[in-house]
C-alpha atoms as a PDB file:
ATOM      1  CA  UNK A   1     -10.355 -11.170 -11.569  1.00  0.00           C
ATOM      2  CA  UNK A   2      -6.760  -9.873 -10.256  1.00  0.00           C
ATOM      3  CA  UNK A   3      -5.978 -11.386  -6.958  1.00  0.00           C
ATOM      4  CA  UNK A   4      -2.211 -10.386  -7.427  1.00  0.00           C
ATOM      5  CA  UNK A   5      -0.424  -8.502  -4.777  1.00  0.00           C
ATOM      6  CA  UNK A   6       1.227  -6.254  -7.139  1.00  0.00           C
ATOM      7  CA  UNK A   7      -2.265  -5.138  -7.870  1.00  0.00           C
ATOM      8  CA  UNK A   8      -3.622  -5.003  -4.458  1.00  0.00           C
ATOM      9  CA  UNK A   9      -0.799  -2.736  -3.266  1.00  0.00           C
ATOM     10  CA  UNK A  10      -1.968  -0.400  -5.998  1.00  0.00           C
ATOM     11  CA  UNK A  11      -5.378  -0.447  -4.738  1.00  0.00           C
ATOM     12  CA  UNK A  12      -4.067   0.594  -1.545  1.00  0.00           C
ATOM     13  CA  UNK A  13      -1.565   3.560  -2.341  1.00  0.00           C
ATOM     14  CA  UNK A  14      -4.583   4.877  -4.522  1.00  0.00           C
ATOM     15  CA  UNK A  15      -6.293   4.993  -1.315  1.00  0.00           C
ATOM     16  CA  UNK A  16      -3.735   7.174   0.924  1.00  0.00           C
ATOM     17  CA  UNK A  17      -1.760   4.008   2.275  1.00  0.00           C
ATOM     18  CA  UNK A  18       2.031   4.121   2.115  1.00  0.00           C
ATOM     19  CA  UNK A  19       4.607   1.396   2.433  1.00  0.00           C
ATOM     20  CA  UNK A  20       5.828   1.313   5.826  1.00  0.00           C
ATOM     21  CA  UNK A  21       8.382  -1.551   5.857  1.00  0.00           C
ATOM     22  CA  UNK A  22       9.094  -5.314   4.729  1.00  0.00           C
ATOM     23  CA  UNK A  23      10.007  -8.404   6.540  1.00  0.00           C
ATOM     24  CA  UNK A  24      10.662 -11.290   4.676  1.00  0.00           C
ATOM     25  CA  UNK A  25       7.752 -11.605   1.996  1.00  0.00           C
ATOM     26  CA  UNK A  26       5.072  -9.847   4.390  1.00  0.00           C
ATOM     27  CA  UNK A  27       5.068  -5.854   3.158  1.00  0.00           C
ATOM     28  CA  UNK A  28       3.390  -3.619   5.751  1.00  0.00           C
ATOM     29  CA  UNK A  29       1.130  -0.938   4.569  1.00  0.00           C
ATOM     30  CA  UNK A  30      -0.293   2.168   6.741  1.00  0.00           C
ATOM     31  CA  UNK A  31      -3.109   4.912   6.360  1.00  0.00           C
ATOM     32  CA  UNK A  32      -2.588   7.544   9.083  1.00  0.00           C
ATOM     33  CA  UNK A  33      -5.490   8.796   8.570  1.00  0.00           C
ATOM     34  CA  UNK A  34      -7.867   5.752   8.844  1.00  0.00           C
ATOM     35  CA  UNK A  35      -4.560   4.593  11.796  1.00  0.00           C
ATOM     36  CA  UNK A  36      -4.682   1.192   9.766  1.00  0.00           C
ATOM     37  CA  UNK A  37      -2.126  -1.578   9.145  1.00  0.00           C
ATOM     38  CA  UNK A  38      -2.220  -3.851   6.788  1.00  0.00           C
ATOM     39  CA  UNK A  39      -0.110  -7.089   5.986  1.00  0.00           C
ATOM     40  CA  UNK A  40       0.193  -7.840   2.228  1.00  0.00           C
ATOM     41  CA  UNK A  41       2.055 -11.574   1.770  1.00  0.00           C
ATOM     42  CA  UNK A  42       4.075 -10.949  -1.188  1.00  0.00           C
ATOM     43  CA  UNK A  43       5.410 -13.741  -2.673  1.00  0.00           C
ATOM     44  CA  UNK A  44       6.701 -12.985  -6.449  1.00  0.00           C
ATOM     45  CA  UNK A  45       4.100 -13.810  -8.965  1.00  0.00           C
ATOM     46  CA  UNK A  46       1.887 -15.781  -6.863  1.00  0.00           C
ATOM     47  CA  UNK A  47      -1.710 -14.654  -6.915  1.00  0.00           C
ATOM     48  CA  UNK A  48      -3.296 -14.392  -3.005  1.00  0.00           C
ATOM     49  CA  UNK A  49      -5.871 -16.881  -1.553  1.00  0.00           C
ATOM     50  CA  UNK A  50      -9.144 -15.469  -2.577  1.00  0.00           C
ATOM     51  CA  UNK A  51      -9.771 -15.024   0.804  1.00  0.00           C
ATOM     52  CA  UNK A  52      -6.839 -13.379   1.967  1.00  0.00           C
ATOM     53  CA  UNK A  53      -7.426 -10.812  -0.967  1.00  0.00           C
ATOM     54  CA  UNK A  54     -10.905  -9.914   0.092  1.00  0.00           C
ATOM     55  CA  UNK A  55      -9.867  -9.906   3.994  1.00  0.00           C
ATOM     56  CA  UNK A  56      -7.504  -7.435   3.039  1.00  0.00           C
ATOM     57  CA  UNK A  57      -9.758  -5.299   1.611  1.00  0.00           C
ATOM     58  CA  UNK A  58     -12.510  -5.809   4.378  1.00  0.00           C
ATOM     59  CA  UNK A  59     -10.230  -4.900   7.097  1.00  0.00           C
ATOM     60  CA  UNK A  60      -9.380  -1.569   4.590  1.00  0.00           C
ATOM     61  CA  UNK A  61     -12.520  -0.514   3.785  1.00  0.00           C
ATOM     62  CA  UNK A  62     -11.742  -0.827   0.305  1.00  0.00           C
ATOM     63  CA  UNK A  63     -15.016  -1.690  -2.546  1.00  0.00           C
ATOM     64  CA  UNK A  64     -13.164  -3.697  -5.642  1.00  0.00           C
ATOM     65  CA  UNK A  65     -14.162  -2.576  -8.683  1.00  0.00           C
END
């Protein structure tokens, strides 16, 4: 299982979500077309909380493969 954010922001720009802007380690991503914003935490090589990954994806409407 990948729970890196490298690999979650992939997920997301495969699914019509561009980068928007970055403050600090938080990277904002937006779909216009679904109007959704969504806050990856981005901290070098750190994997995300299980949670957090799949919260992500929830809120995007996103099924992992």
């Amino acid at each position: 299982m990948n729970l890196s954010p490298k690999y979650l922001i992939k997920l997301l720009e495969q699914n019509g979500f561009v980068f928007k802007r970055a403050k600090g380690s938080h990277h904002l991503y937006y779909n216009a077309k679904k109007n959704i914003t969504v806050i990856v935490p981005f901290h070098g090589n750190k994997d995300l909380a299980k949670g957090t990954y799949y919260a992500i994806l929830k809120q995007t409407g996103i099924e992992d493969i």
